[in-house]
C-alpha atoms as a PDB file:
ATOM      1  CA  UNK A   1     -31.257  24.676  70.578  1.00  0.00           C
ATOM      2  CA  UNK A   2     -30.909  28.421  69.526  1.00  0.00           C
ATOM      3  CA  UNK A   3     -30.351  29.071  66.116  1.00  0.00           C
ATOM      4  CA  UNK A   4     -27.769  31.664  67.453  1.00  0.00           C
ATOM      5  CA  UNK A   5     -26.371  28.689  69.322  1.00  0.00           C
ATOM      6  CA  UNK A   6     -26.127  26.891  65.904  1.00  0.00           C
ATOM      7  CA  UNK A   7     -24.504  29.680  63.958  1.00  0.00           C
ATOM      8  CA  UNK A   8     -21.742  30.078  66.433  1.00  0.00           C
ATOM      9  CA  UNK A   9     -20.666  26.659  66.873  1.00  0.00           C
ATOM     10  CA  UNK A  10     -20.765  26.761  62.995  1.00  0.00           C
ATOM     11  CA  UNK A  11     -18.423  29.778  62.695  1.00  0.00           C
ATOM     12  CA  UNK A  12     -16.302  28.178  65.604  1.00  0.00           C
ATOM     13  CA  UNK A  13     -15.754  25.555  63.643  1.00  0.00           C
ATOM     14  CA  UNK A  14     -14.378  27.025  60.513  1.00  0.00           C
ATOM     15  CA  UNK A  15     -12.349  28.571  62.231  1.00  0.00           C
ATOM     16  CA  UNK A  16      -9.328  26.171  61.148  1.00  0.00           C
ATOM     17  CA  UNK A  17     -10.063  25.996  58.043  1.00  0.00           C
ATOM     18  CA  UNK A  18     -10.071  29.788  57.254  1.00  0.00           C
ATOM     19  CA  UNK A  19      -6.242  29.941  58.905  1.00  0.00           C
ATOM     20  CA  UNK A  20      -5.038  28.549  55.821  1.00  0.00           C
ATOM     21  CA  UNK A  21      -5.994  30.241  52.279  1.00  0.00           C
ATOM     22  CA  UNK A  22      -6.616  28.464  49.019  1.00  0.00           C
ATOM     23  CA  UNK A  23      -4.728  29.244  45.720  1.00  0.00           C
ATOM     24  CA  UNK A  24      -6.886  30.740  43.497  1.00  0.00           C
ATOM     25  CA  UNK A  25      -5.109  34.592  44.133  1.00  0.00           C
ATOM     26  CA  UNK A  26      -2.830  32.895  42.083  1.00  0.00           C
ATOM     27  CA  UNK A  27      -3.360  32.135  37.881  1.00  0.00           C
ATOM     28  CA  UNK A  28      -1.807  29.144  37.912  1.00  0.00           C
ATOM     29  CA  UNK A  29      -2.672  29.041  33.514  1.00  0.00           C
ATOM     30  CA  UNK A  30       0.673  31.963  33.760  1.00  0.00           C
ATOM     31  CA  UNK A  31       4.048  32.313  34.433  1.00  0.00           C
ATOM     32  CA  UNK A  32       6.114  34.923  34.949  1.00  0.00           C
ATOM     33  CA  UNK A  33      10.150  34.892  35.399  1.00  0.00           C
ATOM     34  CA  UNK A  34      11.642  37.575  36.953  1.00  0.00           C
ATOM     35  CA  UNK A  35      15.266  38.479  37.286  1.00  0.00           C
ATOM     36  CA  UNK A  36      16.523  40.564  40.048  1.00  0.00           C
ATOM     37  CA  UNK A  37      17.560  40.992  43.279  1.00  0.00           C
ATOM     38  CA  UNK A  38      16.986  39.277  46.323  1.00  0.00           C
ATOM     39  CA  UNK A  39      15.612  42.010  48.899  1.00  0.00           C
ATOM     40  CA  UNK A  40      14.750  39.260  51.642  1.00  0.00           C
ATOM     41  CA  UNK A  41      14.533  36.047  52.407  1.00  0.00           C
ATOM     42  CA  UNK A  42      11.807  35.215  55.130  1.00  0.00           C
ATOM     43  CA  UNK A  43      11.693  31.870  56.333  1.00  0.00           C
ATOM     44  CA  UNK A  44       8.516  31.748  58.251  1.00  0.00           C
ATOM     45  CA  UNK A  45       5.173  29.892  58.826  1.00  0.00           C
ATOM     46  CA  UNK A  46       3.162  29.961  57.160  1.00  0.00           C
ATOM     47  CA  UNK A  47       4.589  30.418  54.185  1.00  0.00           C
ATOM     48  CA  UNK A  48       7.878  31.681  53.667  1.00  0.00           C
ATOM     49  CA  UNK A  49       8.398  34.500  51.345  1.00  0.00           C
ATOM     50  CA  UNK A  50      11.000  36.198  48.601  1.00  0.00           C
ATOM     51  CA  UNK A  51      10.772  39.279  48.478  1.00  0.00           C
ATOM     52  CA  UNK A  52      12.817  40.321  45.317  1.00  0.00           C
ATOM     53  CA  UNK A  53      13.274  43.469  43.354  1.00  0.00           C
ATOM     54  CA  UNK A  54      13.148  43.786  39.935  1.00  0.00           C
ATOM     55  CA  UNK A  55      15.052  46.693  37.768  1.00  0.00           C
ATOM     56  CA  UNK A  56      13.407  47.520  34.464  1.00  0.00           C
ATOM     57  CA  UNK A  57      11.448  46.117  31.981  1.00  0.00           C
ATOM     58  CA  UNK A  58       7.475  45.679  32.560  1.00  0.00           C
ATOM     59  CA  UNK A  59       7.980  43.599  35.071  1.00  0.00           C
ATOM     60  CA  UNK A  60      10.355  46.463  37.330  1.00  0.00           C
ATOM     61  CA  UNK A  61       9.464  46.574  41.150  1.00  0.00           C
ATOM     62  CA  UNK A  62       9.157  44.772  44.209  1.00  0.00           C
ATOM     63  CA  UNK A  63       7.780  42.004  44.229  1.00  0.00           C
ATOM     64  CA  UNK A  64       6.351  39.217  47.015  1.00  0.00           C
ATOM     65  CA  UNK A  65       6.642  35.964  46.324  1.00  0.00           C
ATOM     66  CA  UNK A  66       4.818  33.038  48.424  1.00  0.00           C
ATOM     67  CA  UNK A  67       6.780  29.659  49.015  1.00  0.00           C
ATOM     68  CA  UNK A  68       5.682  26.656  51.050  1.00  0.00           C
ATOM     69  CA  UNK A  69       6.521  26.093  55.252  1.00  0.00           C
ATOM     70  CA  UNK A  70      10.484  25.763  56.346  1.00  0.00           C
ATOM     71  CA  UNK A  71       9.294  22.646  57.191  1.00  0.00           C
ATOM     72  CA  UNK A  72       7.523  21.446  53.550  1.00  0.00           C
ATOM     73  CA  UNK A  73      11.107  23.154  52.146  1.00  0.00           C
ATOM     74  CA  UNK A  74      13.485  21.779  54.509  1.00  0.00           C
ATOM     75  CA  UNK A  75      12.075  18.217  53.677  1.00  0.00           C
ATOM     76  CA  UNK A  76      12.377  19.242  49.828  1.00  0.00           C
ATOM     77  CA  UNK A  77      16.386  19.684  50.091  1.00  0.00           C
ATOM     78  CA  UNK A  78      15.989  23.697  50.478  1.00  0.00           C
ATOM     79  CA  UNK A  79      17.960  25.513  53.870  1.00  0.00           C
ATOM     80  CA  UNK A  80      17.612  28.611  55.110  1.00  0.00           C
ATOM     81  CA  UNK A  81      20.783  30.081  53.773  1.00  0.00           C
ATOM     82  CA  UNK A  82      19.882  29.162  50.176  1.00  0.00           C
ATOM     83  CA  UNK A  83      19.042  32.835  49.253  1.00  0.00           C
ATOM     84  CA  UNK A  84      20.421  35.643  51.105  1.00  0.00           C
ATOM     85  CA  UNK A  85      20.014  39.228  50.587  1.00  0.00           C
ATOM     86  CA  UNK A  86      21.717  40.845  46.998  1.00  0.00           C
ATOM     87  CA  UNK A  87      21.561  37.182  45.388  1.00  0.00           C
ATOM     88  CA  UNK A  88      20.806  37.864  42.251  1.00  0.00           C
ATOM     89  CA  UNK A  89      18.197  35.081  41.011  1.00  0.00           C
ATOM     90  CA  UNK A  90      15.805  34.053  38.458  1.00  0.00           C
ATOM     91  CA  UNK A  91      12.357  33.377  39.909  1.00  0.00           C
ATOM     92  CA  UNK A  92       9.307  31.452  38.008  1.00  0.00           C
ATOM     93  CA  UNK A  93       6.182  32.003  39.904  1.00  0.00           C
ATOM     94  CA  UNK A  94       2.366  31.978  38.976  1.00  0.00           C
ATOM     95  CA  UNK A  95       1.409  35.853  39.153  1.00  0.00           C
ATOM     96  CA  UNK A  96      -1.430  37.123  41.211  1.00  0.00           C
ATOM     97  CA  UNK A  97      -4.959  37.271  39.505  1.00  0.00           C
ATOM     98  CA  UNK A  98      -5.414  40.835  41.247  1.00  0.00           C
ATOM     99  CA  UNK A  99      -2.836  42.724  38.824  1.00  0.00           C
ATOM    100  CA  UNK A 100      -0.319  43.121  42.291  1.00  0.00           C
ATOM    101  CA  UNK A 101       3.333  42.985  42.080  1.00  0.00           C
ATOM    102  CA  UNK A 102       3.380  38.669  43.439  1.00  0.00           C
ATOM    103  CA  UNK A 103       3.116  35.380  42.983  1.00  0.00           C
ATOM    104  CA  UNK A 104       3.331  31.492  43.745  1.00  0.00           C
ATOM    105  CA  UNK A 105       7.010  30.175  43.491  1.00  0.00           C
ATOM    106  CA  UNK A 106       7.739  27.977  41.324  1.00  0.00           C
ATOM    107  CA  UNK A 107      11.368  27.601  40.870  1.00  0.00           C
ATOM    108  CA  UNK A 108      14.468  29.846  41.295  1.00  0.00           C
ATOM    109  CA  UNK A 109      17.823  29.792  39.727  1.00  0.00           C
ATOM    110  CA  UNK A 110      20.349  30.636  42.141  1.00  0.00           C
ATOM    111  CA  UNK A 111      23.439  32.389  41.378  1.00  0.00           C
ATOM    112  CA  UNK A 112      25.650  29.637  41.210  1.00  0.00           C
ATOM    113  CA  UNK A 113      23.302  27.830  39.069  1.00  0.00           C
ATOM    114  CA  UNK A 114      21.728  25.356  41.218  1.00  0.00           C
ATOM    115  CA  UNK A 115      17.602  25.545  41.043  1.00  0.00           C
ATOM    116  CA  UNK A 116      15.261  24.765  43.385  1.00  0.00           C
ATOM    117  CA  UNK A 117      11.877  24.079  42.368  1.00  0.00           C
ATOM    118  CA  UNK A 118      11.258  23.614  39.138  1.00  0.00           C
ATOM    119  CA  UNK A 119       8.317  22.211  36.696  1.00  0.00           C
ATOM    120  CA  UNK A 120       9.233  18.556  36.174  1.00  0.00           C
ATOM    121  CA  UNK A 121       7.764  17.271  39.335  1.00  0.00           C
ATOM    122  CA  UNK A 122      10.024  18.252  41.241  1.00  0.00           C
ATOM    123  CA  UNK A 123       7.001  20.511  43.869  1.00  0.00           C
ATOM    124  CA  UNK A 124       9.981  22.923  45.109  1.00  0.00           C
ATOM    125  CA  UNK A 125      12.455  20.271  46.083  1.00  0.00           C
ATOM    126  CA  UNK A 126      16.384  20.716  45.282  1.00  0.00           C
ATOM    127  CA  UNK A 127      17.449  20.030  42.259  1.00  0.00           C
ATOM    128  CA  UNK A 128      20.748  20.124  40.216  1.00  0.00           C
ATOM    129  CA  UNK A 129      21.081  21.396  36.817  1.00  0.00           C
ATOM    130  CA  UNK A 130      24.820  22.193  34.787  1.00  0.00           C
ATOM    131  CA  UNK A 131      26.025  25.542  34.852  1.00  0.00           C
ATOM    132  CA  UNK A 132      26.347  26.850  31.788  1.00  0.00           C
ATOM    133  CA  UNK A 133      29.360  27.087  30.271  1.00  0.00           C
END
């Protein structure tokens, strides 16, 4: 056989594996919280996304935040009405190593109070913590 031949069914066969991306964009060692306002929502595979913007502060801007699959969250407690557009939230997520304006979720506060996500084990699933009084 070629070595040509070789190389290609090599690269063929990465192929899958280079459709998914690893998590070191992401310093995991940080976290960030951000509070603003929910831009968009995008449930989609991959990776579903928040897109949220942030008013003032250091942290002010847009930012694009990287969840798990609908299906990963779905089996986690999460639906795809849980955030909307002009929810205002609080967002923990491990920032980008790059310097850019995203992150890894963590967890979210919802306005209502409920949280989904969170850093007790919990891997994004639904959880329920008391509102504040």
């Amino acid at each position: 056989m070629s070595r040509a031949f070789l190389l290609a069914i090599a690269a063929l066969a990465a192929l899958p594996a280079a459709a998914h991306h690893s998590f070191a964009m992401f310093d995991q060692t940080k976290t960030v919280v951000l509070k603003g306002i929910v831009s968009e929502f995008q449930w989609t595979n991959p990776h579903s996304f928040i897109e949220l913007d942030v008013a003032g502060g250091p942290q002010a801007g847009h930012w694009a935040i990287e969840l798990n699959s609908p299906n990963n969250l779905t089996r986690q407690g999460w639906h795809r009405t849980d955030l909307k557009a002009g929810d205002e939230v609080t967002v923990t997520i491990n920032p980008l190593r790059a310097g850019i304006k995203g992150g890894l979720f963590n967890s979210v506060v919802l306005p209502g109070g409920r949280v989904l996500g969170g850093e007790h084990g919990t891997n994004g699933r639904a959880i329920n913590v008391p509102t504040p009084n």
